[in-house]
PDB file of N, CA and C in Angstrom:
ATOM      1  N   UNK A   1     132.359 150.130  83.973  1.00  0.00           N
ATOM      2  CA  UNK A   1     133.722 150.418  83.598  1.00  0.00           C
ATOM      3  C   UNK A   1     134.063 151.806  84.100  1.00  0.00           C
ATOM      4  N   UNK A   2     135.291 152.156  84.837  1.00  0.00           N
ATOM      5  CA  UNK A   2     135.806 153.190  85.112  1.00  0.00           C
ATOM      6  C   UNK A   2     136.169 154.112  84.388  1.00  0.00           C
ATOM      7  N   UNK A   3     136.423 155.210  84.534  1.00  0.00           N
ATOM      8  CA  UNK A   3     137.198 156.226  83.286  1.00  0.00           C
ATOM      9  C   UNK A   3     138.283 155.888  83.538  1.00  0.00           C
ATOM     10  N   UNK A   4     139.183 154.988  84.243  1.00  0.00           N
ATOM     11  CA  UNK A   4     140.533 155.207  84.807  1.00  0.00           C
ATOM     12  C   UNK A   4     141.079 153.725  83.905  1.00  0.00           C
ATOM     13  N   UNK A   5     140.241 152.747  83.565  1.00  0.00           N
ATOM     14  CA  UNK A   5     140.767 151.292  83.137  1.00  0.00           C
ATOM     15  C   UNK A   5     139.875 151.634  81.523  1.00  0.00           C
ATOM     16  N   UNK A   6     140.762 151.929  80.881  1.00  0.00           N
ATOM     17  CA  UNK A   6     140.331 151.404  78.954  1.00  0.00           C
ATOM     18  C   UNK A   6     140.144 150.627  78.822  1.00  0.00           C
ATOM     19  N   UNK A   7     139.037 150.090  77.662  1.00  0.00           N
ATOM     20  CA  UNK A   7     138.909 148.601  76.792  1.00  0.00           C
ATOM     21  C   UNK A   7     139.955 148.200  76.089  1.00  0.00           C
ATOM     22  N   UNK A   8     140.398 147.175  76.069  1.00  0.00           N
ATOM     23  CA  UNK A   8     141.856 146.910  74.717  1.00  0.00           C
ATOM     24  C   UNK A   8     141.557 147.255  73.923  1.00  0.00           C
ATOM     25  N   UNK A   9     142.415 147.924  72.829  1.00  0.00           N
ATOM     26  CA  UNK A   9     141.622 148.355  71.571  1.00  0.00           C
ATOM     27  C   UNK A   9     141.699 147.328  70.291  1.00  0.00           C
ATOM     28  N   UNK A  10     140.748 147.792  70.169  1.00  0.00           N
ATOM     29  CA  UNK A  10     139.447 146.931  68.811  1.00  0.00           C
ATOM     30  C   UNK A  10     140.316 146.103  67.868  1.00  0.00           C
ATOM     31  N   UNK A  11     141.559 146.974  67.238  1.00  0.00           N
ATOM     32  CA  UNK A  11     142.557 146.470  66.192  1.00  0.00           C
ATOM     33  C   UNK A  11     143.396 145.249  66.450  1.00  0.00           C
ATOM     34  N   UNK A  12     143.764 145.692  67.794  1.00  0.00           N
ATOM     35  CA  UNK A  12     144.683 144.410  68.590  1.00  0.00           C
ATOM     36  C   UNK A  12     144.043 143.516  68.845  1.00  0.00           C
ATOM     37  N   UNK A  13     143.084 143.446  69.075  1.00  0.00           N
ATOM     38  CA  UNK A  13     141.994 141.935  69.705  1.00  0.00           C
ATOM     39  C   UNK A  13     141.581 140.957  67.990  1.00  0.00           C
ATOM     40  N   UNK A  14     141.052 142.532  67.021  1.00  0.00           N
ATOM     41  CA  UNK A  14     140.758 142.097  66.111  1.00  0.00           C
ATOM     42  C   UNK A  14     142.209 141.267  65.435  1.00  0.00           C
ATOM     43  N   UNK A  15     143.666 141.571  64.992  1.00  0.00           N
ATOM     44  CA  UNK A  15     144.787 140.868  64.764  1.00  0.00           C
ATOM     45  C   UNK A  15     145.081 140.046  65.332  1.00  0.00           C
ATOM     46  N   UNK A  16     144.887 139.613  66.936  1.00  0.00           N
ATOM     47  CA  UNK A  16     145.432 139.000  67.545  1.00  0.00           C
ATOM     48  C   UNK A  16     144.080 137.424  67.126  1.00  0.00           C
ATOM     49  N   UNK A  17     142.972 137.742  66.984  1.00  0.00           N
ATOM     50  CA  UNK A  17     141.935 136.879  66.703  1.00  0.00           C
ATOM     51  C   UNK A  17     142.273 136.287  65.356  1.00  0.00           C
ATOM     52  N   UNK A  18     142.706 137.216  64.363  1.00  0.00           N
ATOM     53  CA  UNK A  18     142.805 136.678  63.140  1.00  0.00           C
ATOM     54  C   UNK A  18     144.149 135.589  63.059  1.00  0.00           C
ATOM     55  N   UNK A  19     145.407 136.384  63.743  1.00  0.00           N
ATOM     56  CA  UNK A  19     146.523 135.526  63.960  1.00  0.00           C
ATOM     57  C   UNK A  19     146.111 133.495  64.729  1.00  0.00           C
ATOM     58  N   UNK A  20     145.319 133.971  65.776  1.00  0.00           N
ATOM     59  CA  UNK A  20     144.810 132.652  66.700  1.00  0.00           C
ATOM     60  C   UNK A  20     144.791 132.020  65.573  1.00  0.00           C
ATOM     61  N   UNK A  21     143.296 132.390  64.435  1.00  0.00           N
ATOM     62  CA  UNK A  21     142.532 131.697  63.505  1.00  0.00           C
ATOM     63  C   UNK A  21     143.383 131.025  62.400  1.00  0.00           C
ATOM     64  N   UNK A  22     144.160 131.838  62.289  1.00  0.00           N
ATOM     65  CA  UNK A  22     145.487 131.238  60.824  1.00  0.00           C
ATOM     66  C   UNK A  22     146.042 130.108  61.959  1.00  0.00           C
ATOM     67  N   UNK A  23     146.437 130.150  62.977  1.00  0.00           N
ATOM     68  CA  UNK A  23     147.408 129.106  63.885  1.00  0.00           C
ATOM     69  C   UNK A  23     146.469 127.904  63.997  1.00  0.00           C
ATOM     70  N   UNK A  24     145.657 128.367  63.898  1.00  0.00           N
ATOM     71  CA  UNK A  24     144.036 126.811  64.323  1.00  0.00           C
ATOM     72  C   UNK A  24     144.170 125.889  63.180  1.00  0.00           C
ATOM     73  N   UNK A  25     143.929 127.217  62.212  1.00  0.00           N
ATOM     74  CA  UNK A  25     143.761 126.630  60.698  1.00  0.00           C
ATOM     75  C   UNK A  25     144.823 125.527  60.162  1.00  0.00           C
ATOM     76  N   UNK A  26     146.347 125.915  60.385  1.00  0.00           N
ATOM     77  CA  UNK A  26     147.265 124.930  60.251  1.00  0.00           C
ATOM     78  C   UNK A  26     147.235 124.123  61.067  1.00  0.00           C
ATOM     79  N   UNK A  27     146.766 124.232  62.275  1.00  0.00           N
ATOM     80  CA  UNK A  27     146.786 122.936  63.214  1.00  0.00           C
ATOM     81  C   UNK A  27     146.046 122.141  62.765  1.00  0.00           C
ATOM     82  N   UNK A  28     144.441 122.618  62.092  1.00  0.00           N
ATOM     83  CA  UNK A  28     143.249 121.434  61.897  1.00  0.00           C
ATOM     84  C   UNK A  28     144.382 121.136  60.731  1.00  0.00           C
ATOM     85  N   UNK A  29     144.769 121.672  59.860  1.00  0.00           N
ATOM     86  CA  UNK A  29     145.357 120.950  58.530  1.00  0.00           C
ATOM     87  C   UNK A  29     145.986 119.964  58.992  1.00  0.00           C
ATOM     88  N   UNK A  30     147.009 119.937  60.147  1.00  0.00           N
ATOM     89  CA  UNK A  30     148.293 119.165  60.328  1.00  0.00           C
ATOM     90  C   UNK A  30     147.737 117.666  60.944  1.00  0.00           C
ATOM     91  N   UNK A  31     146.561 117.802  61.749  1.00  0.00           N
ATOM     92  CA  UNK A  31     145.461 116.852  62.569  1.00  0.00           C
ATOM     93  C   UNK A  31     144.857 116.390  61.196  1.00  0.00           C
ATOM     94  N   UNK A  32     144.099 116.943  60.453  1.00  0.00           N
ATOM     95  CA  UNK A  32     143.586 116.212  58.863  1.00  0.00           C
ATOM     96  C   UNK A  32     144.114 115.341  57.856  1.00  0.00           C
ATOM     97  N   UNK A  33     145.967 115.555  57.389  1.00  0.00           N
ATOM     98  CA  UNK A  33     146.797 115.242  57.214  1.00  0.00           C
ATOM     99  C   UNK A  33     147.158 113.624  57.044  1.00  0.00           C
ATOM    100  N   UNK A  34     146.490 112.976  56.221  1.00  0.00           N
ATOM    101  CA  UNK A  34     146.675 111.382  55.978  1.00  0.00           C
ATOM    102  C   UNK A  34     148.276 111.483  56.469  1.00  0.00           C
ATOM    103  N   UNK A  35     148.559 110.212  56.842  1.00  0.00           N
ATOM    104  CA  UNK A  35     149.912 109.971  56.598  1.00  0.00           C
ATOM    105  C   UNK A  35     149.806 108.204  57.365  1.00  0.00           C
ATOM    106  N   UNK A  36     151.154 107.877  56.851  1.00  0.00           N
ATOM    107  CA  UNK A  36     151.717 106.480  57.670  1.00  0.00           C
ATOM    108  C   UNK A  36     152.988 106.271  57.542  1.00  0.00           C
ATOM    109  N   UNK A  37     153.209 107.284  58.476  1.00  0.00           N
ATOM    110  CA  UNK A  37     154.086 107.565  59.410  1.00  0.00           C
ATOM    111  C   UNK A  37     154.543 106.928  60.070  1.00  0.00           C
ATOM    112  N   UNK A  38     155.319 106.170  60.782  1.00  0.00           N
ATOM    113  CA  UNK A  38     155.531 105.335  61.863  1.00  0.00           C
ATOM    114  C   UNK A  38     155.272 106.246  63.017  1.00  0.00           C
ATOM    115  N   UNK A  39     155.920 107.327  63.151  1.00  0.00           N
ATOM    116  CA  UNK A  39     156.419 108.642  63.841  1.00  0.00           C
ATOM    117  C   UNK A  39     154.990 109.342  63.786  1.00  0.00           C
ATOM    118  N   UNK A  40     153.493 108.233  63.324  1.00  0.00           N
ATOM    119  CA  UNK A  40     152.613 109.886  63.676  1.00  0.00           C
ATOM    120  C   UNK A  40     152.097 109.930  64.811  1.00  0.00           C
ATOM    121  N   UNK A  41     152.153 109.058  65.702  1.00  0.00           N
ATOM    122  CA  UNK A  41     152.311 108.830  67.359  1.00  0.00           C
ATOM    123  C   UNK A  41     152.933 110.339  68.057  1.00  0.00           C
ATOM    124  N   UNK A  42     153.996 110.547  67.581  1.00  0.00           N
ATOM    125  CA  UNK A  42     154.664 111.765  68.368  1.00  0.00           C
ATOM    126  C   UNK A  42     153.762 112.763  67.811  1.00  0.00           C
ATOM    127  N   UNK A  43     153.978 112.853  66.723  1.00  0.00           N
ATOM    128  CA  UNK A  43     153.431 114.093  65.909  1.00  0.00           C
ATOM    129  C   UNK A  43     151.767 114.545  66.257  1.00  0.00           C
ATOM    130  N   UNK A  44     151.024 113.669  66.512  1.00  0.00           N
ATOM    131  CA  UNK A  44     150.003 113.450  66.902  1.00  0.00           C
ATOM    132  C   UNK A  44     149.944 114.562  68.514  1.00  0.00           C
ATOM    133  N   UNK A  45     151.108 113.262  69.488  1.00  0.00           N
ATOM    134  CA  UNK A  45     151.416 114.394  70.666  1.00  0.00           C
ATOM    135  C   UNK A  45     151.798 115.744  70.845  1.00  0.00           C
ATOM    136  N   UNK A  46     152.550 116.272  69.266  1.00  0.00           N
ATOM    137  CA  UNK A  46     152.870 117.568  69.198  1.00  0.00           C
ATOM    138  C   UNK A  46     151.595 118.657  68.984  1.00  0.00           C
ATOM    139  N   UNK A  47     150.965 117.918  68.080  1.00  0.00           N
ATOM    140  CA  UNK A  47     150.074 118.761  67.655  1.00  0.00           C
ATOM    141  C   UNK A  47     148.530 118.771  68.764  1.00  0.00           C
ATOM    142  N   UNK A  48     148.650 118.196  69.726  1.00  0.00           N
ATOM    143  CA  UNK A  48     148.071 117.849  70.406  1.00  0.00           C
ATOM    144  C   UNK A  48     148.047 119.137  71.950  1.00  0.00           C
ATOM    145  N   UNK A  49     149.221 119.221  71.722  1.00  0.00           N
ATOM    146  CA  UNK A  49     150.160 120.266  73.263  1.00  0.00           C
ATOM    147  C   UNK A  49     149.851 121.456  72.255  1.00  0.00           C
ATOM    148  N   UNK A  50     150.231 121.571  71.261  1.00  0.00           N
ATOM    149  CA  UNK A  50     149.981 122.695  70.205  1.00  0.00           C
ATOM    150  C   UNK A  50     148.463 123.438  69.828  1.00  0.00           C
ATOM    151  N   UNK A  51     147.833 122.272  69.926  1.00  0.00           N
ATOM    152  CA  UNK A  51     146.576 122.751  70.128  1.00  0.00           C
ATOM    153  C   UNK A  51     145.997 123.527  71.513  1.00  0.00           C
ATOM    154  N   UNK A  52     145.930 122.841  72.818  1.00  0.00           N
ATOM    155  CA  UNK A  52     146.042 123.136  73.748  1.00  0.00           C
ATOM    156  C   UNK A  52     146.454 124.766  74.015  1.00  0.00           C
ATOM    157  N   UNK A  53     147.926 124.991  73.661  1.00  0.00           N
ATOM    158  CA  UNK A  53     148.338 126.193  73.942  1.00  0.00           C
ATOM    159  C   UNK A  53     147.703 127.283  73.431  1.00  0.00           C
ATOM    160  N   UNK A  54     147.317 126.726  71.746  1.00  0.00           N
ATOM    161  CA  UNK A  54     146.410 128.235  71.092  1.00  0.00           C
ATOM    162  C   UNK A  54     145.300 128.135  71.712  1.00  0.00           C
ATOM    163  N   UNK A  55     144.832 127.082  71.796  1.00  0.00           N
ATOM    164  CA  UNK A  55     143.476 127.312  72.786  1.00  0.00           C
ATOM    165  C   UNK A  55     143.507 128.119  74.139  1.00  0.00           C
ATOM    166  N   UNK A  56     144.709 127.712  74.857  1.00  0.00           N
ATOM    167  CA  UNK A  56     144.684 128.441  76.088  1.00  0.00           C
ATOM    168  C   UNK A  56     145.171 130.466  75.616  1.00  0.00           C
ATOM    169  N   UNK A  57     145.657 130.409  74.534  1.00  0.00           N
ATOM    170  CA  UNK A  57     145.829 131.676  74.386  1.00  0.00           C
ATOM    171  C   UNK A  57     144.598 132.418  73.943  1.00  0.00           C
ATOM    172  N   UNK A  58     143.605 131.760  73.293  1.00  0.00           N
ATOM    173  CA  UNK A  58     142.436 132.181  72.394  1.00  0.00           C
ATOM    174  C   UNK A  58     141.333 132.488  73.883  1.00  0.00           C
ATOM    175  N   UNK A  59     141.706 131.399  75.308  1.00  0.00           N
ATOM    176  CA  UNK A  59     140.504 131.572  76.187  1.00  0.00           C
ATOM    177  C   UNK A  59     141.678 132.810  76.799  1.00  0.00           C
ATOM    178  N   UNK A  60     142.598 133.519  76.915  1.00  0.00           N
ATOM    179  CA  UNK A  60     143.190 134.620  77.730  1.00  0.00           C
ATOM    180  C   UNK A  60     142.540 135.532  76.752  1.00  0.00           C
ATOM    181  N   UNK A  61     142.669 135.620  75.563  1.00  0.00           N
ATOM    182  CA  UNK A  61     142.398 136.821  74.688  1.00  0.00           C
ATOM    183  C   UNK A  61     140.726 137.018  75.018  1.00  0.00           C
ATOM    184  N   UNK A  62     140.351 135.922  74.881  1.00  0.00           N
ATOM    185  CA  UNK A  62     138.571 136.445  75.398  1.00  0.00           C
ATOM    186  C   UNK A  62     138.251 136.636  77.010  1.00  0.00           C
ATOM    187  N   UNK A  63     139.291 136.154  77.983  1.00  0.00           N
ATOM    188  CA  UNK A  63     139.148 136.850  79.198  1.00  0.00           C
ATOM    189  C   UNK A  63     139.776 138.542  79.243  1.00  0.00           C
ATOM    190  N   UNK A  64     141.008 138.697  78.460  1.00  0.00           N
ATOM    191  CA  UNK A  64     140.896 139.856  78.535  1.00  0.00           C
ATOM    192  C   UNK A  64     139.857 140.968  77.891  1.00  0.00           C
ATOM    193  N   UNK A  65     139.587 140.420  77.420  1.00  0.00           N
ATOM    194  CA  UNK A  65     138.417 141.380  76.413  1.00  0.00           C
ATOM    195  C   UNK A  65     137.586 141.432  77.432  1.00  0.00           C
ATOM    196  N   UNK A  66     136.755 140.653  77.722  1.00  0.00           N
ATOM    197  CA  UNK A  66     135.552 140.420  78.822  1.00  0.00           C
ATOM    198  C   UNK A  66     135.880 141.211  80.045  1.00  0.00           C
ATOM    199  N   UNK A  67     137.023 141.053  80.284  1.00  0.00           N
ATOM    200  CA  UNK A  67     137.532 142.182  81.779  1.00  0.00           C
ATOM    201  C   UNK A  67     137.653 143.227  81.297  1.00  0.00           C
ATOM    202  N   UNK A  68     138.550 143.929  80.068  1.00  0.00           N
ATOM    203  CA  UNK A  68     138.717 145.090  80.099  1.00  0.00           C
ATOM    204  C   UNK A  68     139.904 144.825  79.986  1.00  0.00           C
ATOM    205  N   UNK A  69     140.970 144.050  80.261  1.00  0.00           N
ATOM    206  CA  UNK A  69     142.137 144.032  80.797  1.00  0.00           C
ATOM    207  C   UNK A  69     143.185 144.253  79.727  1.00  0.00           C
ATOM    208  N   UNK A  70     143.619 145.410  79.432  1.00  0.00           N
ATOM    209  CA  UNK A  70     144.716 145.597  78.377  1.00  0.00           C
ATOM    210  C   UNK A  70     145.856 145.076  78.099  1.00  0.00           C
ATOM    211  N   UNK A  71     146.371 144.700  79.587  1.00  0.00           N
ATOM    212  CA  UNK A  71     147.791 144.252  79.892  1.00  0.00           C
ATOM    213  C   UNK A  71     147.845 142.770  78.926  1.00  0.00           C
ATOM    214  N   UNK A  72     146.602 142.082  79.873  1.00  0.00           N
ATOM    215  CA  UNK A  72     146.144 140.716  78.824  1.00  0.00           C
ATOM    216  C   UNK A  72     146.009 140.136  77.717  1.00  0.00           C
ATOM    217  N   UNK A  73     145.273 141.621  77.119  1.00  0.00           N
ATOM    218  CA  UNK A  73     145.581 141.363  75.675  1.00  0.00           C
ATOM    219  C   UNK A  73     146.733 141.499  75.022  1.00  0.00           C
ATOM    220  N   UNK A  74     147.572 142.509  75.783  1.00  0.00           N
ATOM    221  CA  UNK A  74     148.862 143.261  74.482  1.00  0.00           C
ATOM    222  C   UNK A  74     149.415 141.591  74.744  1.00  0.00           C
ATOM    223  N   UNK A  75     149.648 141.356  76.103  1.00  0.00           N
ATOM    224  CA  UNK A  75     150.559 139.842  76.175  1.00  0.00           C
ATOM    225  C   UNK A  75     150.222 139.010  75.253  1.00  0.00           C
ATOM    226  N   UNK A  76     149.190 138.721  74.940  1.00  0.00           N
ATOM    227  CA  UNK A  76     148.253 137.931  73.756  1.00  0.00           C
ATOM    228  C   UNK A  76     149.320 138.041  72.463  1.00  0.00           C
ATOM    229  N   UNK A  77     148.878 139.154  72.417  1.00  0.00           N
ATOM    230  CA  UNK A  77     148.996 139.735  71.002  1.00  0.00           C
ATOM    231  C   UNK A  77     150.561 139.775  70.849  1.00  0.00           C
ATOM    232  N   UNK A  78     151.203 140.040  71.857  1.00  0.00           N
ATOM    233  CA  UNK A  78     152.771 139.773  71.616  1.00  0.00           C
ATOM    234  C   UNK A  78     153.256 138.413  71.324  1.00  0.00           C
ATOM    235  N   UNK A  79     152.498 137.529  71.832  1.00  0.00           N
ATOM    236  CA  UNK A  79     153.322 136.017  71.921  1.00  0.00           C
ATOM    237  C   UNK A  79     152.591 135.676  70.458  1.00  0.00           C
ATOM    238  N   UNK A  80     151.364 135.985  70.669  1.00  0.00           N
ATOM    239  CA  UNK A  80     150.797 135.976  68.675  1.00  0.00           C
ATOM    240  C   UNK A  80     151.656 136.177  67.382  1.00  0.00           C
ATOM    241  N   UNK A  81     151.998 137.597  67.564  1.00  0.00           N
ATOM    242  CA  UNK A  81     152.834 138.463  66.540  1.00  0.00           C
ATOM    243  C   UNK A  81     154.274 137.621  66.317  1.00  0.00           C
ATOM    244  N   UNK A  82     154.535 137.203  66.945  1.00  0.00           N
ATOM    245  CA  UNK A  82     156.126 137.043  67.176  1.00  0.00           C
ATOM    246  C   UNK A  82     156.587 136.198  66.156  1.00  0.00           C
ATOM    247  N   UNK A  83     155.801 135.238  65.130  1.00  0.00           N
ATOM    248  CA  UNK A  83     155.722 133.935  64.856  1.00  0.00           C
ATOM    249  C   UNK A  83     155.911 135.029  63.253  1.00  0.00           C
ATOM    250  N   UNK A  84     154.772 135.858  63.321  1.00  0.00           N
ATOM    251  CA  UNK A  84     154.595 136.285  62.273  1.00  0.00           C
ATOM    252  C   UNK A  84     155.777 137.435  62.056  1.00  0.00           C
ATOM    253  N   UNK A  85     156.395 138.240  62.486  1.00  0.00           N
ATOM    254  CA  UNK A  85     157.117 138.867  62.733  1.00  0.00           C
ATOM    255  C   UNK A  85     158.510 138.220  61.994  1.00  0.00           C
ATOM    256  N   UNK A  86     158.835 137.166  62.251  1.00  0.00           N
ATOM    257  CA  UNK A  86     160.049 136.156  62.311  1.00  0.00           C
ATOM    258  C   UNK A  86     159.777 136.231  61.020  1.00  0.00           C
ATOM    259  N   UNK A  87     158.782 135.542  60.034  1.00  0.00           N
ATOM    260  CA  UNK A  87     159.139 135.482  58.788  1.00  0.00           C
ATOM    261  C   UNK A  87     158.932 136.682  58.443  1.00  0.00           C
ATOM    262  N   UNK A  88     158.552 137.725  58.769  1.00  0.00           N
ATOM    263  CA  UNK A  88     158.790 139.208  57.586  1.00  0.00           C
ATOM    264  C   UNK A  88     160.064 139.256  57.966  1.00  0.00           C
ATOM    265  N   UNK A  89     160.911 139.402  59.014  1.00  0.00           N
ATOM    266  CA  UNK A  89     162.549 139.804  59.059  1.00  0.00           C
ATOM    267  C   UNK A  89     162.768 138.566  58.292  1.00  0.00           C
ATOM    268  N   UNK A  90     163.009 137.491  58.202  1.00  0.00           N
ATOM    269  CA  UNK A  90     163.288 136.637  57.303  1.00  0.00           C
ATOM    270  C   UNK A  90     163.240 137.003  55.916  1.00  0.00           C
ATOM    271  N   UNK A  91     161.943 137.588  55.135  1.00  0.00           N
ATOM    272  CA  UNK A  91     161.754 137.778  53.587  1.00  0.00           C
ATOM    273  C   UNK A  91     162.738 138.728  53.753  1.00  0.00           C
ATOM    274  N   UNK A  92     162.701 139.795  54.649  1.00  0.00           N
ATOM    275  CA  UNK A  92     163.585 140.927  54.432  1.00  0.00           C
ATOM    276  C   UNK A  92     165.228 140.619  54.170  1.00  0.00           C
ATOM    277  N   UNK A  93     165.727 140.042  54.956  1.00  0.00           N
ATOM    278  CA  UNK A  93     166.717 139.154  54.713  1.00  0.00           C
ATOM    279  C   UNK A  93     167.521 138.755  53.772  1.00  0.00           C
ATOM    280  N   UNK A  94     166.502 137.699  53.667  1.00  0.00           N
ATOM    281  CA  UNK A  94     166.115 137.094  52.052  1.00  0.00           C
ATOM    282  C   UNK A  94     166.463 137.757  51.208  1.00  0.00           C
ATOM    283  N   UNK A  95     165.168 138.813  50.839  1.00  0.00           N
ATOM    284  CA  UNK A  95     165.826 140.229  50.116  1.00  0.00           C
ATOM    285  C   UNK A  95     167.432 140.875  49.641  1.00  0.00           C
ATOM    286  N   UNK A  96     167.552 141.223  51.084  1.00  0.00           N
ATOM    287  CA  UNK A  96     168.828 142.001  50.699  1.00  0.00           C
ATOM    288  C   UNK A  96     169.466 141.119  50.667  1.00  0.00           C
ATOM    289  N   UNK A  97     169.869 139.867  50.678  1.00  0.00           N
ATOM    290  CA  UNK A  97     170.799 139.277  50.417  1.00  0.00           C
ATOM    291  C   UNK A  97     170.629 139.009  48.462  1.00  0.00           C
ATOM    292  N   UNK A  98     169.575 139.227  48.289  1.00  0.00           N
ATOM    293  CA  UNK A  98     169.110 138.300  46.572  1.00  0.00           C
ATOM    294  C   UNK A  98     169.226 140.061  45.641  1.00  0.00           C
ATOM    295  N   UNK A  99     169.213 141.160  46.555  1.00  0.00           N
ATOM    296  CA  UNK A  99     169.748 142.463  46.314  1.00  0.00           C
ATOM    297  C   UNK A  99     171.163 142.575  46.228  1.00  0.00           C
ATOM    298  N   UNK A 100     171.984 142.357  46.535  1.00  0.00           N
ATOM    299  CA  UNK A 100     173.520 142.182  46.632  1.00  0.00           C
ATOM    300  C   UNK A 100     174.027 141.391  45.804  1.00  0.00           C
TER     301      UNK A 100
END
């Protein structure tokens, strides 16, 4: 490793891992999920592409780590956050409106 290229740092890889893990977690729930459904054909396909994607985000977050590559991770970690982000401005929201 160069002095000129940093490791991503520790916090972001570590949040961005924990975020993946909560997104997995509802996916295995949603895949576990008895139902009879007519409609669990699609749903099946959703959660299916859904899986896929966190997976493909979970193998970028461990290529960036493995390279070094910062850029890689923050991208990670941005498309991660965003989900979570949405419902805190939401409670906040929420809030001041149940404040008023």
């Amino acid at each position: 490793m160069s002095s000129d290229r940093l490791p991503p740092p520790t916090p972001v890889v570590i949040i961005t891992a924990v975020l993946l893990t909560g997104y997995l977690g509802v996916i295995v729930w949603g895949w576990a999920s008895p139902t009879t459904d007519p409609q669990h054909g699609m749903a099946e396909g959703f959660l299916m592409m859904v899986t896929i994607f966190v997976l493909g985000l979970a193998g970028l977050l461990w290529l960036g780590v493995a390279r070094g590559s910062r850029k890689l991770v923050w991208t990670v970690f941005g498309i991660c956050v965003l989900p979570s982000l949405s419902l805190v401005a939401r409670g906040v929201y929420l809030l001041v409106r149940w404040i008023r």
